[in-house]
N, C-alpha and C. Protein backbone atom coordinates (compact mmCIF):
# COMPACT_ATOMS: atom_id res chain seq x y z
N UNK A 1 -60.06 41.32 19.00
CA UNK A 1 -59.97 40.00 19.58
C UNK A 1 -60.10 40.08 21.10
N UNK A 2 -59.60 41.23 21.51
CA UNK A 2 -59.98 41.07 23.13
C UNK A 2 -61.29 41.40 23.52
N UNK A 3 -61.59 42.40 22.70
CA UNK A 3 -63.17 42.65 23.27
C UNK A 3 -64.12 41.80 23.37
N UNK A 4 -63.67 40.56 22.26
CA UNK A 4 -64.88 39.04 21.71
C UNK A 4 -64.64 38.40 23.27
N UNK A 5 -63.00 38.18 23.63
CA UNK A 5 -62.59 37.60 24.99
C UNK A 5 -63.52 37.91 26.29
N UNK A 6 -63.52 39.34 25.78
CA UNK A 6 -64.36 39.63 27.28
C UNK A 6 -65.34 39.34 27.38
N UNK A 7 -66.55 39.70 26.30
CA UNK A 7 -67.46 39.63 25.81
C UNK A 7 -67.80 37.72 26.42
N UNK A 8 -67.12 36.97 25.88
CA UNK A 8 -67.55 36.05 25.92
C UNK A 8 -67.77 35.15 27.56
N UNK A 9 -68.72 34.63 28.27
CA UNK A 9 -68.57 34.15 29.27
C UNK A 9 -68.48 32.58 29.84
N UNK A 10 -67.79 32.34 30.50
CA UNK A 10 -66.97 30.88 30.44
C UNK A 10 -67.39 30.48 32.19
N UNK A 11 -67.77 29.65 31.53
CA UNK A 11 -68.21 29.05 33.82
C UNK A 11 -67.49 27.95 33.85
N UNK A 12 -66.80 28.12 35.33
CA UNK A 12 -66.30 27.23 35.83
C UNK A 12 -66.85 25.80 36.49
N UNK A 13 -66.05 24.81 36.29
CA UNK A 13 -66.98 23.67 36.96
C UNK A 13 -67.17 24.33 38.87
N UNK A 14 -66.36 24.92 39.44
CA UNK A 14 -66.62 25.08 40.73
C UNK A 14 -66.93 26.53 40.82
N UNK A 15 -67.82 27.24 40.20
CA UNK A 15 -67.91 28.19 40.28
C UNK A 15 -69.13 28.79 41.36
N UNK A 16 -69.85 27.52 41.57
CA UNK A 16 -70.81 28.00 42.60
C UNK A 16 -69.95 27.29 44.08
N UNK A 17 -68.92 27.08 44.47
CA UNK A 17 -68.04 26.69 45.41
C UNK A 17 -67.43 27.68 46.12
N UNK A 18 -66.78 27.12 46.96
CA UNK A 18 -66.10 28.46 47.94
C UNK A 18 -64.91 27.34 48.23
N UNK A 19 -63.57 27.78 48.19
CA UNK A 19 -62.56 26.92 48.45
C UNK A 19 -61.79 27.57 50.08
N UNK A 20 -62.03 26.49 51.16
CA UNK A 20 -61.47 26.54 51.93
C UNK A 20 -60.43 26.04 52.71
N UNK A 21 -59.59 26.32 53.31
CA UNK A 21 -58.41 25.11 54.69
C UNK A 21 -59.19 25.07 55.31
N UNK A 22 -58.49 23.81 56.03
CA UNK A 22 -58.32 23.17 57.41
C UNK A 22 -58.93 24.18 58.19
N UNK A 23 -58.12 25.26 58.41
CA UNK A 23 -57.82 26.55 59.36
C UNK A 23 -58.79 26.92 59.55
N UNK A 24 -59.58 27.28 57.93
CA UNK A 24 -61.18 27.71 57.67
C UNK A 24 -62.11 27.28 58.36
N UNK A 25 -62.43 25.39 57.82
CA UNK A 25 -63.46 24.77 58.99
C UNK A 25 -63.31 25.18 60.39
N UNK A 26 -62.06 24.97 60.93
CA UNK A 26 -61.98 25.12 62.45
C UNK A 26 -62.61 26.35 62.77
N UNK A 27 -62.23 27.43 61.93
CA UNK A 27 -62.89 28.77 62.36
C UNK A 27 -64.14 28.52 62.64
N UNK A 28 -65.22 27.90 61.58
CA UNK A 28 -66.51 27.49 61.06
C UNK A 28 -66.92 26.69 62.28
N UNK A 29 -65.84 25.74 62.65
CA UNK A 29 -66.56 24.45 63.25
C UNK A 29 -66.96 23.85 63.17
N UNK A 30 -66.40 23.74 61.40
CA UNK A 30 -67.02 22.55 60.64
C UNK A 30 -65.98 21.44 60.40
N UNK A 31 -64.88 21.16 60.95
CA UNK A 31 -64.03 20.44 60.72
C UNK A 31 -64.69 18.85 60.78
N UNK A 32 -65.58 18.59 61.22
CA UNK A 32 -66.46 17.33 61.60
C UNK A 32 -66.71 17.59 60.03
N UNK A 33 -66.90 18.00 58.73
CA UNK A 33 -67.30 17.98 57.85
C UNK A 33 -66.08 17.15 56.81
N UNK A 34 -64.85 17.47 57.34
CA UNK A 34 -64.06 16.45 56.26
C UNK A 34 -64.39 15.01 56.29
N UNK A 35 -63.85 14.48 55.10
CA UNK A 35 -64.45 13.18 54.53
C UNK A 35 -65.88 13.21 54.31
N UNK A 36 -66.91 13.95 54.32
CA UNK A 36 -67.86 13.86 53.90
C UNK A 36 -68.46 14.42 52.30
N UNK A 37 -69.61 13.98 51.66
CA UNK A 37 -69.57 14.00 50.39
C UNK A 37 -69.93 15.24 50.56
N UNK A 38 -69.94 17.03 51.15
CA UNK A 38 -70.20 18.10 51.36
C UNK A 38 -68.76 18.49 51.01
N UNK A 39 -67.58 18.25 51.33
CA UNK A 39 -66.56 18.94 50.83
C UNK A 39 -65.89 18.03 49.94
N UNK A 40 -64.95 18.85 48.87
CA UNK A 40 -64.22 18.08 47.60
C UNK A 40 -62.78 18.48 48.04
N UNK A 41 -62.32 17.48 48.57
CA UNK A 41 -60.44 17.59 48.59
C UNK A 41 -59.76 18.30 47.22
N UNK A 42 -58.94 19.23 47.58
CA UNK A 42 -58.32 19.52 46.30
C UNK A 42 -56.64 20.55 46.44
N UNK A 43 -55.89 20.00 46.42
CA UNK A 43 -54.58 20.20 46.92
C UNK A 43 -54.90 20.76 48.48
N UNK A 44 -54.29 21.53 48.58
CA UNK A 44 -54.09 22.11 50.39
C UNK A 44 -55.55 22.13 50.98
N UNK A 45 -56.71 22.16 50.52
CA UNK A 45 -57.89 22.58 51.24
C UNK A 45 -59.35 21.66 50.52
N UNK A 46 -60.40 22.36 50.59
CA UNK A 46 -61.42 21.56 50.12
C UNK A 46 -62.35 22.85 49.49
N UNK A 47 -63.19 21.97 48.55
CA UNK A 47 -64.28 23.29 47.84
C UNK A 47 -65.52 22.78 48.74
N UNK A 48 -66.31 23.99 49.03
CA UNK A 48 -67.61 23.42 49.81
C UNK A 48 -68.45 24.50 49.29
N UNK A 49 -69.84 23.83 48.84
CA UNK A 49 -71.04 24.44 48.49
C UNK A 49 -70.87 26.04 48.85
N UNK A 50 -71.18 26.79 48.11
CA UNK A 50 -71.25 28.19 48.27
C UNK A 50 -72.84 28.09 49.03
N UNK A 51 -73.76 27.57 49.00
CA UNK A 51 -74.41 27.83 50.04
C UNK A 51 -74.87 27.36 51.23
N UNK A 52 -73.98 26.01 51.57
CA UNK A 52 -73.48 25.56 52.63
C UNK A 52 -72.70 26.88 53.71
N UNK A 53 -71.48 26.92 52.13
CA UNK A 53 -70.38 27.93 53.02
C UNK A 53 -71.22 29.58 54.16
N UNK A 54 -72.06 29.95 53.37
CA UNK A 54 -72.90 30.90 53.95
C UNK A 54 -73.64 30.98 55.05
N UNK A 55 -74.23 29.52 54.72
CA UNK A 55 -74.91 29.14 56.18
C UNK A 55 -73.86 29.02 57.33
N UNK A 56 -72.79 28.43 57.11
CA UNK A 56 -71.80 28.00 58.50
C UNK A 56 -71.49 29.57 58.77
N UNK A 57 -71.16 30.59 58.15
CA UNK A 57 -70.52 31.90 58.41
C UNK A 57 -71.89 32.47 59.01
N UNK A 58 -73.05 32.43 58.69
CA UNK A 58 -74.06 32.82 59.60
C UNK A 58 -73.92 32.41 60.77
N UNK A 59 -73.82 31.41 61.18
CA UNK A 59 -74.28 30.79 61.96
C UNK A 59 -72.85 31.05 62.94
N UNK A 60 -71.47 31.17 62.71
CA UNK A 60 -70.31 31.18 63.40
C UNK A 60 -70.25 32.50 63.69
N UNK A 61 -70.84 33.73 62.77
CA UNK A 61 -70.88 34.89 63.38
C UNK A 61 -72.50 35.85 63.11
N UNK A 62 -73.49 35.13 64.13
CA UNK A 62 -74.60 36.21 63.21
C UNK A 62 -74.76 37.73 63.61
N UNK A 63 -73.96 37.93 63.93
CA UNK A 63 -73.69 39.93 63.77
C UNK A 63 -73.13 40.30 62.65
N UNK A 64 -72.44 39.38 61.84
CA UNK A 64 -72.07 39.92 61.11
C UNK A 64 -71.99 41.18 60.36
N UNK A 65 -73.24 40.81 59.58
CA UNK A 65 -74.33 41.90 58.78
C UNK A 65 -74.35 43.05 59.62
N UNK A 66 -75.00 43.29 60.76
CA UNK A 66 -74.99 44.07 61.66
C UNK A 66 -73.40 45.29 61.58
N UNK A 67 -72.27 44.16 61.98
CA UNK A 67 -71.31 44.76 62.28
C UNK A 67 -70.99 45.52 60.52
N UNK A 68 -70.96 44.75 59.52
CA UNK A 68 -71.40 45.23 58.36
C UNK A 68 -71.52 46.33 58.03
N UNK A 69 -73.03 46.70 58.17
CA UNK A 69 -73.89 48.08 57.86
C UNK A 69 -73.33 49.07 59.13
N UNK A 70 -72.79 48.81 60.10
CA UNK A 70 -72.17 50.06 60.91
C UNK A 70 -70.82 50.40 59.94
N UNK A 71 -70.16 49.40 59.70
CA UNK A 71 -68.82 50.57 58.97
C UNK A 71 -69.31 50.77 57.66
């Protein structure tokens, strides 16, 4: 019975989402983004497009990658 469990795969309705705070946008600098139909309120924080979310983290740090592949 557990192996069928594993075996079996189950998607979430927010599974292509990224759940962030307040704290988060500000990092981002996307706080201008609450109330808009781009983020979904949901107790303490909001879900925002997983490929929204990617673009703002590019864009807030593009060394990232860089800093990345050095360690």
């Amino acid at each position: 019975m557990t192996e069928e469990l594993e075996e079996s795969r189950t998607t979430s309705v927010y599974e292509d989402y990224k759940f962030v705070t307040k704290t988060d946008l500000e990092k981002l600098n996307a706080s201008h983004l609450i109330g808009t139909d781009t983020l979904r309120a949901y107790m303490h924080g909001y879900f925002m497009p997983m490929k929204k979310y990617r673009n703002l983290v590019a864009v807030a740090d593009p060394f990232a990658y860089e800093k990345y592949k050095k360690t």
